[in-house]
Protein backbone atom coordinates (compact mmCIF):
# COMPACT_ATOMS: atom_id res chain seq x y z
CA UNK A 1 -34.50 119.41 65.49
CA UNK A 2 -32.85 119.26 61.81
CA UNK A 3 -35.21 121.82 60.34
CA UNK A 4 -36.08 123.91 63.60
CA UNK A 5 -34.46 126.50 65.30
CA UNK A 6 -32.57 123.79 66.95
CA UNK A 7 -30.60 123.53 63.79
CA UNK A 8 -28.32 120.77 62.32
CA UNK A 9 -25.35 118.81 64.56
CA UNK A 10 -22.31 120.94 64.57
CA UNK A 11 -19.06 119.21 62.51
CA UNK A 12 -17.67 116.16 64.94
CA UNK A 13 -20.88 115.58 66.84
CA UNK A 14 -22.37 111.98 66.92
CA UNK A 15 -25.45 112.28 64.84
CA UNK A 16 -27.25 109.87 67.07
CA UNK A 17 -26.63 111.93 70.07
CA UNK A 18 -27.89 114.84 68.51
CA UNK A 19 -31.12 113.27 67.12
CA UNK A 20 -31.78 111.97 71.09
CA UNK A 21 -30.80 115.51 72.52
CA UNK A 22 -33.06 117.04 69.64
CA UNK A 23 -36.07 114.95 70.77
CA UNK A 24 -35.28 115.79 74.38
CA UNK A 25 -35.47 119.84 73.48
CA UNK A 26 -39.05 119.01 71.60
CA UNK A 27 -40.24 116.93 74.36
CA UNK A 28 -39.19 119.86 76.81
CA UNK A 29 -41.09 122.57 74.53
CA UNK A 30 -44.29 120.65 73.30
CA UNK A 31 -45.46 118.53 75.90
CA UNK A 32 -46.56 115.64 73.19
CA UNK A 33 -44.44 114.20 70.23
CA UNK A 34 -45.75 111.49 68.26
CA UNK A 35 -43.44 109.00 66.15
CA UNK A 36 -44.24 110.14 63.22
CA UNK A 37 -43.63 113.93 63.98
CA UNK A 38 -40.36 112.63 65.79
CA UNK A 39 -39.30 110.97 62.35
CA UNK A 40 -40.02 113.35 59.95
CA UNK A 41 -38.77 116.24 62.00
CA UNK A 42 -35.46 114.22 62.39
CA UNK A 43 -35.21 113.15 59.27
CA UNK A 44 -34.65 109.65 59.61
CA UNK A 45 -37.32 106.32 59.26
CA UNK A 46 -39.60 105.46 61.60
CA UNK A 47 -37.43 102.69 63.10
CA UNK A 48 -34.77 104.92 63.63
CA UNK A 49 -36.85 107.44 65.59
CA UNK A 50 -38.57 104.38 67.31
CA UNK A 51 -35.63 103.13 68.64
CA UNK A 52 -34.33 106.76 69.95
CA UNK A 53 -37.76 107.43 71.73
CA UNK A 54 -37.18 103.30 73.32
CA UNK A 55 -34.14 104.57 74.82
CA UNK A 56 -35.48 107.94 76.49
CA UNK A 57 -38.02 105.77 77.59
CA UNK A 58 -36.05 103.40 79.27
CA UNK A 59 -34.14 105.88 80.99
CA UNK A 60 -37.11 107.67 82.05
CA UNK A 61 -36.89 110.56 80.28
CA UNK A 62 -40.08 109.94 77.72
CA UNK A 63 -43.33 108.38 78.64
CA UNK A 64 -45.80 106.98 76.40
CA UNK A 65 -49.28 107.20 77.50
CA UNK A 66 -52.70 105.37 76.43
CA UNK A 67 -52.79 107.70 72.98
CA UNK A 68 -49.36 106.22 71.72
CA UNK A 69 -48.25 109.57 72.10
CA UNK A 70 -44.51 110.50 73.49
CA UNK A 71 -44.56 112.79 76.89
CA UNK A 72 -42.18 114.22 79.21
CA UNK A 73 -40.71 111.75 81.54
CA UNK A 74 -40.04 111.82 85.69
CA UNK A 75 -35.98 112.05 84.81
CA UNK A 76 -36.94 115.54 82.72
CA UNK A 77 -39.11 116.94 85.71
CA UNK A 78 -36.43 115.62 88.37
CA UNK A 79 -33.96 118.11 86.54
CA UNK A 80 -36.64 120.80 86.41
CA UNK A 81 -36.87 120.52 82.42
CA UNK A 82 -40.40 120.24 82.27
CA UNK A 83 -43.56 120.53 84.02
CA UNK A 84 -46.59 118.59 84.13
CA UNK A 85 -49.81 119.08 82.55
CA UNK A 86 -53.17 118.26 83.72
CA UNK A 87 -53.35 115.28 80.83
CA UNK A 88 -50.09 113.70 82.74
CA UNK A 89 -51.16 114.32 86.15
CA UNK A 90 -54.51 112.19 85.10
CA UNK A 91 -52.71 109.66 83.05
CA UNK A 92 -50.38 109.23 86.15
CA UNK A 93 -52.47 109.16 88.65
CA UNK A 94 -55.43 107.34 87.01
CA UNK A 95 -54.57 104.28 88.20
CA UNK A 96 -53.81 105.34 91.86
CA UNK A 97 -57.51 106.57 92.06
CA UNK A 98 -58.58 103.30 90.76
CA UNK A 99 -56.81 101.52 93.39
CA UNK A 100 -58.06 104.17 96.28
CA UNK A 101 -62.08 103.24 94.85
CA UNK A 102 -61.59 99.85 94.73
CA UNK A 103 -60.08 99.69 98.63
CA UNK A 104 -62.54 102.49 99.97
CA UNK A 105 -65.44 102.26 97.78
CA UNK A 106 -66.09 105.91 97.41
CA UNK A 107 -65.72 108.60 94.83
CA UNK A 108 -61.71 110.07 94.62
CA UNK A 109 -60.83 112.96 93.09
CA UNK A 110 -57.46 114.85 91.54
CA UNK A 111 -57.26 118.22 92.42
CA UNK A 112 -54.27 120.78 92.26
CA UNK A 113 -54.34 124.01 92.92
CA UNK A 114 -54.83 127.70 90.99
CA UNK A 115 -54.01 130.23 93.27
CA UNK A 116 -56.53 130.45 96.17
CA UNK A 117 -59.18 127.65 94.30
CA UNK A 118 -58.31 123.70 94.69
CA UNK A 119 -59.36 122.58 90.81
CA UNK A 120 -60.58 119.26 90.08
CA UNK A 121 -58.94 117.24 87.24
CA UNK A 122 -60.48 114.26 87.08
CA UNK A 123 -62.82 111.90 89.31
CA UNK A 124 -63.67 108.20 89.58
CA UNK A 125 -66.91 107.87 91.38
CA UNK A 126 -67.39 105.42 94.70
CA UNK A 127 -69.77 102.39 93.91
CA UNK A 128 -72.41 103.40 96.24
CA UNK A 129 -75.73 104.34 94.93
CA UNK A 130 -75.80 107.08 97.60
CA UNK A 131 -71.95 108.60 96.22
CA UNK A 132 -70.56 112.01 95.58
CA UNK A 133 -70.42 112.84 91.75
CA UNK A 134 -67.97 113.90 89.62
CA UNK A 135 -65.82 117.67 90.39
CA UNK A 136 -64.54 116.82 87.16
CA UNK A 137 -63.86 120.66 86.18
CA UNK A 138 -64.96 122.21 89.39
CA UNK A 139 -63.16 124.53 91.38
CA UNK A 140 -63.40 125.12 95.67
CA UNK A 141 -61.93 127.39 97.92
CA UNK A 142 -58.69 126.00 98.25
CA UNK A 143 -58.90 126.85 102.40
CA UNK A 144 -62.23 124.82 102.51
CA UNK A 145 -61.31 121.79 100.13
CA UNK A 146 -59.31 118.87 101.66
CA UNK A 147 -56.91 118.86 98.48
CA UNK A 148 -56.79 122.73 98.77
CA UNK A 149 -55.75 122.46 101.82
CA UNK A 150 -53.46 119.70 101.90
CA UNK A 151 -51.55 121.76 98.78
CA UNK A 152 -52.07 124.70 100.73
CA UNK A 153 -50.06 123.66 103.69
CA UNK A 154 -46.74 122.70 101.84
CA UNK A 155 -45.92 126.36 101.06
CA UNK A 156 -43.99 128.94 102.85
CA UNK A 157 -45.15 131.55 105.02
CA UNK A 158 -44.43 133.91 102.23
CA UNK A 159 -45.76 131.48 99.50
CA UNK A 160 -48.95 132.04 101.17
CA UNK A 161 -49.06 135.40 101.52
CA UNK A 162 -48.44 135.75 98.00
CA UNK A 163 -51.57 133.65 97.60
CA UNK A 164 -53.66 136.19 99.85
CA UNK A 165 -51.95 139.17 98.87
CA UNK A 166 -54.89 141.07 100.16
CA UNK A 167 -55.10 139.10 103.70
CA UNK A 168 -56.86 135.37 104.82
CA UNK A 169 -59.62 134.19 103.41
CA UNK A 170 -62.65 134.30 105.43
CA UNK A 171 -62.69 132.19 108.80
CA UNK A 172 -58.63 132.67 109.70
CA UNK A 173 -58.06 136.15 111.43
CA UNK A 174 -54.97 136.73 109.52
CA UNK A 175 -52.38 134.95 107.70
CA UNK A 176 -49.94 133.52 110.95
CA UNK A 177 -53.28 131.83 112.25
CA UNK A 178 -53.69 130.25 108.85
CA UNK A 179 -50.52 129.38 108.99
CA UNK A 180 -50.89 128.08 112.04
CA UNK A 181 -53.56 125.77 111.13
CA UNK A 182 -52.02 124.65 108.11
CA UNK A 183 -48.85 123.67 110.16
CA UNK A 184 -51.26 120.90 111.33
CA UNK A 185 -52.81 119.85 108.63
CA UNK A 186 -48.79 118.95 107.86
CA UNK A 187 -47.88 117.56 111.14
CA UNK A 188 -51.43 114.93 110.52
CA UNK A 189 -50.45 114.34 106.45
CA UNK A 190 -53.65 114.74 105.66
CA UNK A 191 -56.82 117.53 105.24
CA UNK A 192 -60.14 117.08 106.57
CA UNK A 193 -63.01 118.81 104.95
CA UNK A 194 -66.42 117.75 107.28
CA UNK A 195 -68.91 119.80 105.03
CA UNK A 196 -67.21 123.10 104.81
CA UNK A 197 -68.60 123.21 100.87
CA UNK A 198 -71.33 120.81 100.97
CA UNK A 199 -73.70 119.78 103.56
CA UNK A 200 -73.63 116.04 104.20
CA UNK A 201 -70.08 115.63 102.47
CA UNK A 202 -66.78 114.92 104.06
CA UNK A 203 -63.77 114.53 102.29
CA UNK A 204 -60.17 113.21 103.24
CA UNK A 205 -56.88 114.84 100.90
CA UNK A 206 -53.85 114.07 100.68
CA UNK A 207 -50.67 115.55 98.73
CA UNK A 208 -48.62 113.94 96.15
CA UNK A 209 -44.98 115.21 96.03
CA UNK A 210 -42.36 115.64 93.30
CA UNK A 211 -38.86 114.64 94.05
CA UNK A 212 -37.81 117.32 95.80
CA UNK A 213 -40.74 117.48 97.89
CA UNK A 214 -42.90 119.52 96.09
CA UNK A 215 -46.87 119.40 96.50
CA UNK A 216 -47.72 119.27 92.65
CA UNK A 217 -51.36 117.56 93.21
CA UNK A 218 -53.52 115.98 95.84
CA UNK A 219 -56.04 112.51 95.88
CA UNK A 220 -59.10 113.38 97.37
CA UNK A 221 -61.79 110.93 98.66
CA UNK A 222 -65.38 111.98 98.94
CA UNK A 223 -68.20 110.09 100.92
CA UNK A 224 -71.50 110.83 102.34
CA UNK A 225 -70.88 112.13 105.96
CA UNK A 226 -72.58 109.49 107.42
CA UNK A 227 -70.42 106.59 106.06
CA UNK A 228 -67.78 108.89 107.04
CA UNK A 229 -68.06 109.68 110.58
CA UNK A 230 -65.19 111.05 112.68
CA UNK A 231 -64.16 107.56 113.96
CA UNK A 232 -63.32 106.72 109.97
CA UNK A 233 -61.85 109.62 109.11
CA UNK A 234 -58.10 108.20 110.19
CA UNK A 235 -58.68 104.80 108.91
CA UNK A 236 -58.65 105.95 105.76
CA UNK A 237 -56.65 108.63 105.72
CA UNK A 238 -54.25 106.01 106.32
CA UNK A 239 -55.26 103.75 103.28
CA UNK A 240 -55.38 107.19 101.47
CA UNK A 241 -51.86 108.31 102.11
CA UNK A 242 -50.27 104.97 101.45
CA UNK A 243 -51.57 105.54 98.05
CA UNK A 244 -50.37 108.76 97.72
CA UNK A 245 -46.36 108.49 98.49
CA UNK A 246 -47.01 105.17 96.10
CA UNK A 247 -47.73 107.96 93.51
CA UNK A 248 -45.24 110.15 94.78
CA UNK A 249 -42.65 107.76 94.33
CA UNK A 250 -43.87 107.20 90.50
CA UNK A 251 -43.49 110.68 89.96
């Protein structure tokens, strides 16, 4: 920007193509740029940056979530400008998970994954008085979670021994027969996890993709075992991965 390391527009250059390509660059580097920031960092009125942010907007390069605030848009991540954080995976998939409750009734989570644990973001809870609770901040064994798993399965055979440097986690004799089962968990579209971290708990994931095809997150639904029996599980697995490529495709 004007007074950043970004500097001022060289002689010739259209100012207003600098001012948009500055707010691109601060986008890029902080995550979060507010109007007023945008303005005074620019050096122009409020309008002026108003109508600059409009236009990233519109061409999908800014967002502009519940706080007012200015984010990285899907054309920045499709050129591999930016990534996500947890605060845009929630804002975006927020109202996916609302539409998953409402159709299923039970609790869905958002989990991605850090190394070998599948972390949960963020939870709406099923409408059930008997319901699984918010994982809100929780983290599983990402070879035991359905959303671990799911994210699990979209990497490479050398993408996941670099996860398990040391060998498979426990239950897999080594890392081809993990491999092995993961290459099914791909082939279905879906991860089934019929309480292997909680007794009486089953839960269905599915992976949300990045253009590209990237696994960035996954939609998890939770639900007592015994309104989940085996002869549900693909029922909604189906409802559950329509809603995830309708994510994917808002990505």
């Amino acid at each position: 920007m004007k007074n950043s390391a970004h500097g001022s527009p060289a002689p010739g250059s259209l100012e207003s193509v600098d001012n948009a390509l500055s707010l691109l660059l601060a986008l890029r580097q902080e995550g979060r740029l507010r109007l007023s920031d945008a303005a005074n960092s620019l050096g122009v009125a409020r309008s002026t940056a108003h109508r600059l942010l409009t236009t990233l907007r519109n061409r999908g390069f800014a967002v502009q979530g519940a706080d007012k605030a200015y984010r990285p848009g899907p054309a920045l991540y499709r050129l591999g400008m930016s990534q996500r954080t947890d605060y845009e995976l929630i804002e975006t998939a927020r109202p996916y998970m609302l539409r998953l409750n409402e159709e299923l009734g039970e609790t869905v989570h958002l989990v991605v994954r850090s190394g070998t644990q599948a972390r949960f973001l963020h939870s709406v809870e099923g409408v059930h008085a008997l319901r699984v609770s918010t994982r809100a901040g929780a983290s599983l064994p990402a070879h035991l979670a359905s959303g671990g798993k799911v994210l699990l399965a979209g990497l490479s055979a050398q993408e996941l021994a670099d996860v398990y440097p040391s060998g498979p986690p426990e239950g897999h004799a080594d890392l081809a027969a993990l491999h092995r089962f993961l290459a099914g968990v791909r082939r279905a579209g879906y991860a089934v996890n019929r309480e292997d971290t909680e007794r009486g708990i089953t839960a269905i994931g599915a992976a949300v993709h990045e253009p590209g095809g990237r696994a960035v997150a996954a939609l998890t639904v939770s639900a007592p075992t015994l309104r989940l029996p085996r002869s549900q599980v693909e029922p909604a697995a189906e409802v559950l991965t329509a809603v995830t490529r309708s994510m994917s495709e808002a990505l």
